[in-house]
Structure formats: C-alpha cells, structure tokens
Protein backbone atom coordinates (compact mmCIF):
# COMPACT_ATOMS: atom_id res chain seq x y z
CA UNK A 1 10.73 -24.52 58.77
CA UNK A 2 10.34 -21.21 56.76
CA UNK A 3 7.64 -18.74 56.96
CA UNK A 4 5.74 -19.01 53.47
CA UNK A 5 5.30 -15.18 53.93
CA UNK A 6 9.11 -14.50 53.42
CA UNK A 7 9.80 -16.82 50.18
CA UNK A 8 10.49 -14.93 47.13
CA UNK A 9 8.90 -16.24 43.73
CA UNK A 10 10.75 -18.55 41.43
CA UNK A 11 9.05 -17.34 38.42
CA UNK A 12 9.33 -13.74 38.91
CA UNK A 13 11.86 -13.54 41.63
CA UNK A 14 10.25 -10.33 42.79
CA UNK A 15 7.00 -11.45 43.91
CA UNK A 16 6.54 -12.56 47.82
CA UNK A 17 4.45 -15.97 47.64
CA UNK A 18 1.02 -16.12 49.61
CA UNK A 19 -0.42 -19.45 51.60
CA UNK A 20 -3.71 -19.81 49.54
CA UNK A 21 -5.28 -21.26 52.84
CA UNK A 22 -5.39 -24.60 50.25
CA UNK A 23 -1.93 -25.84 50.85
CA UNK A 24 -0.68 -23.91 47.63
CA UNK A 25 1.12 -20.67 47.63
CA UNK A 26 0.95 -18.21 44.69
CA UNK A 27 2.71 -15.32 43.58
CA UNK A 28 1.39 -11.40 44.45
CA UNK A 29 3.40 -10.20 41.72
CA UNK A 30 3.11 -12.32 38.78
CA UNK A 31 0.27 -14.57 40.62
CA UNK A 32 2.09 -17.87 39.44
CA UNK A 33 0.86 -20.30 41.69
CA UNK A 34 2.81 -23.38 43.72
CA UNK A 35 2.09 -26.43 45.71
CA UNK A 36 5.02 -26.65 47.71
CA UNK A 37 7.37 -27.81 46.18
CA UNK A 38 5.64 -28.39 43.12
CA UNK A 39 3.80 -25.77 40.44
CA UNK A 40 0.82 -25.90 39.35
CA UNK A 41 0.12 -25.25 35.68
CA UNK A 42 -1.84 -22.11 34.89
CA UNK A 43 -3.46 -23.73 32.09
CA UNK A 44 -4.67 -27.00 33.49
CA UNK A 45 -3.96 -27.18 37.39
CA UNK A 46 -1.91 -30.17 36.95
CA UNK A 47 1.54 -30.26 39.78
CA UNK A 48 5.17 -29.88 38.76
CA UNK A 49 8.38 -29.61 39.60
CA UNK A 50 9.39 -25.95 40.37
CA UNK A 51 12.01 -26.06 37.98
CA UNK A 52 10.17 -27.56 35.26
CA UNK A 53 9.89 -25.97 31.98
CA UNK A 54 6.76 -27.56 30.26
CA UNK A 55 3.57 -28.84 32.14
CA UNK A 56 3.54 -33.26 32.49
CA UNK A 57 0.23 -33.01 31.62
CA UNK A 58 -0.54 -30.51 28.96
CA UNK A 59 2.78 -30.23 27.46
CA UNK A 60 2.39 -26.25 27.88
CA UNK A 61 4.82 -24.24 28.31
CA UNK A 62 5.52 -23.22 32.35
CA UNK A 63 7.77 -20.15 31.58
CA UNK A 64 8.32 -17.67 28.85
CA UNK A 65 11.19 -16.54 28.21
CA UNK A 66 12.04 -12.55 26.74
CA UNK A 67 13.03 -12.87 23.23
CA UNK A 68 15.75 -9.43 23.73
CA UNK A 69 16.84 -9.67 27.14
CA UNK A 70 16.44 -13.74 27.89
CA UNK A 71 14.83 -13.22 31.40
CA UNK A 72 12.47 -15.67 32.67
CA UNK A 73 8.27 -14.71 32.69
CA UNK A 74 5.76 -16.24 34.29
CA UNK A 75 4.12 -18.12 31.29
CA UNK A 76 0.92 -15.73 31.57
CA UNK A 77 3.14 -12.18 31.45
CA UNK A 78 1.89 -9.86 28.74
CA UNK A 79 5.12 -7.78 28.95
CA UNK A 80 8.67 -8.91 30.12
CA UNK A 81 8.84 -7.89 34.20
CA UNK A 82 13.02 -6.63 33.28
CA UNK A 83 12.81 -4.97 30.17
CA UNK A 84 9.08 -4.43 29.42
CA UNK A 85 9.12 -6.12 25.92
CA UNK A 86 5.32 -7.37 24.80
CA UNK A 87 5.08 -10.89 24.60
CA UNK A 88 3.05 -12.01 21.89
CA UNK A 89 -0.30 -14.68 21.78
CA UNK A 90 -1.00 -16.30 18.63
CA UNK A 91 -3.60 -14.23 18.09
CA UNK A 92 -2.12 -11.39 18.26
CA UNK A 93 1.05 -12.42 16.07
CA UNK A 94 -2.12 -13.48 13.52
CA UNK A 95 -3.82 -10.35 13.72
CA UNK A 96 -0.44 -8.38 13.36
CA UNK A 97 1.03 -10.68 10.05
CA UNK A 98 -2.79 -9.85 8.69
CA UNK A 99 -2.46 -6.15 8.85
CA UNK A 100 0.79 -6.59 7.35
CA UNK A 101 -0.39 -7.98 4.56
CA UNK A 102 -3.57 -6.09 4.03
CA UNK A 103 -1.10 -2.99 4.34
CA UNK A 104 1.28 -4.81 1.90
CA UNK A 105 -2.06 -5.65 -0.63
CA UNK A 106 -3.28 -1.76 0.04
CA UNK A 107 0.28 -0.74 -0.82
CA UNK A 108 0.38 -2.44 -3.70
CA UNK A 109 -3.06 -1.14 -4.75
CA UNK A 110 -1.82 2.12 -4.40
CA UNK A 111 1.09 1.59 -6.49
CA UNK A 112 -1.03 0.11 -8.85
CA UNK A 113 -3.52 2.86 -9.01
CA UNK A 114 -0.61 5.22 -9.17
CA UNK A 115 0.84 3.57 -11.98
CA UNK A 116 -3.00 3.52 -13.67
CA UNK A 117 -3.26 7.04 -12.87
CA UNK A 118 0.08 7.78 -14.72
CA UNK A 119 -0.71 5.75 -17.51
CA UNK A 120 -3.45 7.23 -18.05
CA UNK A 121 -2.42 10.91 -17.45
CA UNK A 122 0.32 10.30 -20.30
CA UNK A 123 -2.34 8.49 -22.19
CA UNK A 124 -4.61 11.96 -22.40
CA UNK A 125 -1.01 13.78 -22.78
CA UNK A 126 -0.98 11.39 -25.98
CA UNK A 127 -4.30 12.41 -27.21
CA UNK A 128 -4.06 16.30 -26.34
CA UNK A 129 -0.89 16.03 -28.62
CA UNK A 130 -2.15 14.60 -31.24
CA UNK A 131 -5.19 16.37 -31.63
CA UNK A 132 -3.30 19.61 -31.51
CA UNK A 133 -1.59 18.34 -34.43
CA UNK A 134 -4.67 17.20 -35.92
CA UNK A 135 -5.65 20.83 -35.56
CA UNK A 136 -2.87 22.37 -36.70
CA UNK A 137 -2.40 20.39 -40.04
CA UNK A 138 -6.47 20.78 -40.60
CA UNK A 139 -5.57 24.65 -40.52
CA UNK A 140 -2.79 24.27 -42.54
CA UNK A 141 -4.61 22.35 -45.20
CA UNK A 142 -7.71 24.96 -45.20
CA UNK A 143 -5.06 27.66 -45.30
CA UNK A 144 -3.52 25.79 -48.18
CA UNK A 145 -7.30 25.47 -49.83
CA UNK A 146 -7.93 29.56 -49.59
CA UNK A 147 -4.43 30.18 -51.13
CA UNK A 148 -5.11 27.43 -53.95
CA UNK A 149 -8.76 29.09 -54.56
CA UNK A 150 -7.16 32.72 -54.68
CA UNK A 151 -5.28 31.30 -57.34
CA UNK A 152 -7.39 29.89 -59.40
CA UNK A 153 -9.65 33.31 -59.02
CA UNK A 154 -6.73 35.08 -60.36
CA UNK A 155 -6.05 32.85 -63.10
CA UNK A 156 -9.76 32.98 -64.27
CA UNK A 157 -9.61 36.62 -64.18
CA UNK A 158 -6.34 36.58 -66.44
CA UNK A 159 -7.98 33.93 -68.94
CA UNK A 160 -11.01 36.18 -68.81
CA UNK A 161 -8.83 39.15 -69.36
CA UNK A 162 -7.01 37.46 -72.37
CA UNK A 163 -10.18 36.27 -73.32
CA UNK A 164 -11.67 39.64 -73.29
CA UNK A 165 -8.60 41.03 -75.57
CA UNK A 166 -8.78 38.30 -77.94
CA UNK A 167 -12.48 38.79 -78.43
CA UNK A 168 -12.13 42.26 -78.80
CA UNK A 169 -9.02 41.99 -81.06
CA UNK A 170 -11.20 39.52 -83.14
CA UNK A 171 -13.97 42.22 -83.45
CA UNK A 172 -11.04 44.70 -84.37
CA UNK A 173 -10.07 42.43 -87.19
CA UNK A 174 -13.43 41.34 -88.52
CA UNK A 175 -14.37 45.11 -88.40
CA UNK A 176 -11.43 46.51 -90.25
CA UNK A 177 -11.98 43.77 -93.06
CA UNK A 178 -15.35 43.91 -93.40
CA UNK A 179 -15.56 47.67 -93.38
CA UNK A 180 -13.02 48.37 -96.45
C-alpha cells in the first residue's frame, strides 16, 4: 500500500496529492482533485478514469492542453505550469476579438477622418486658389478700366482741342470775309 502523502499529481506532475479526509485526494499544486483511482470533474463532481480526457458526465474537458509547448494543464490553469503561456476562457477570447474590432472600426474612423480632413484641407487649398485668381483678374480688369478711362480723357481733350482750333479757325474765316 502507498502513502497518499508521497504520490505525485497526474495532472500537474508537480503537485504532491492530499487525503481530503473524504476518501478523495486532491492536488496542492494545481488542486485537481481524485477519488482513487478515479477523477473527479472540476465542473460537475462526477468520477473518472485518471487518464480520461473529457468528463462521462458533462462532456467537459478534464485537461487542457498548452497551445506552444503541448504540456498537459489541469483543466482550471489560467497559465501553462511549463512555459507560462495564458490560457484563454471564452470570455476572454470574446472580450479580446471585441477590442479588436472596435480598434479595427476606430482605425478605420481615423483613416476616414484623415482622409475627410485632407479632402477638405485641399478643398480650402481649391478655394484660396481660386479666389486669389478671382482677385487678381478683378485688379487686372479695374486696372484695365483706369487705363481705358485715361484714354478716353485724352481723346476728349484732343477732340476738344481740334474742336477749339476749328472753331477758332471758323471765326478767323468768317472774320476776314466779313471784315473786307
């Protein structure tokens, strides 16, 4: 007969196994627990085989397994006892794939906004350029106006000028044939 005391875990194989003073034995280390020389599920307290992978009862799952080193967990491990790797819940794989996507939807909001933001910043680029031309030909068209209207001043000042002369050579004319 062997001394409970001395037997080493099967789950953990670290873990010396403890007489529960209820004729089952469970685990200090991982706290997996046994009814020699059956296991009791830690979900619903039904017995099984020691080497049994999934519960008779349940159908759960009596070991977990370490997706990047393949060591065997006690079903309940949060980490992997060799290597240290997280195991993950449901939950938490559902809570993780929903930050990745409200990262991927923020991300894509922010691309978005960047690309409204840059739109728009060439849009008012757009409209800065063309009412600097807008400006520019308005000056060039009232420069074009005073230029036109100096012009025309001078012009009327000729025709006045030549107007002037020909009255005056008129009154010349009438004078010399009137007077003799």
């Amino acid at each position: 007969m062997t001394d409970r005391m001395s037997l080493t875990c099967p789950e953990c194989n670290i873990g010396e196994l403890l007489d529960m003073g209820d004729g089952s034995l469970a685990c200090l280390n991982c706290d997996a627990r046994y009814v020699s020389p059956q296991r009791l599920c830690p979900f619903c307290e039904a017995e099984n085989e020691l080497d049994a992978k999934m519960c008779l009862k349940c159908g759960r799952s009596l070991r977990t397994t370490c997706p990047r080193c393949s060591t065997i967990n006690p079903v309940k491990a949060e980490t992997c006892m060799s290597c240290g790797q997280a195991f993950d819940t449901i939950g938490h794989i559902a809570a993780r794939e929903e930050l990745r996507q409200a990262d991927r939807f923020s991300l894509r909001a922010e691309t978005v906004s960047g690309v409204k933001a840059a739109e728009l910043a060439q849009a008012q680029q757009r409209a800065d350029q063309m009412w600097a031309q807008e400006h520019q030909r308005q000056a060039t068209l009232l420069a074009q106006r005073q230029k036109q209207r100096q012009q025309e001043l001078r012009l009327m000042y000729v025709a006045i000028g030549f107007l002037v002369v020909a009255v005056a050579a008129i009154v010349l004319i009438a004078l010399a044939t009137s007077g003799g």
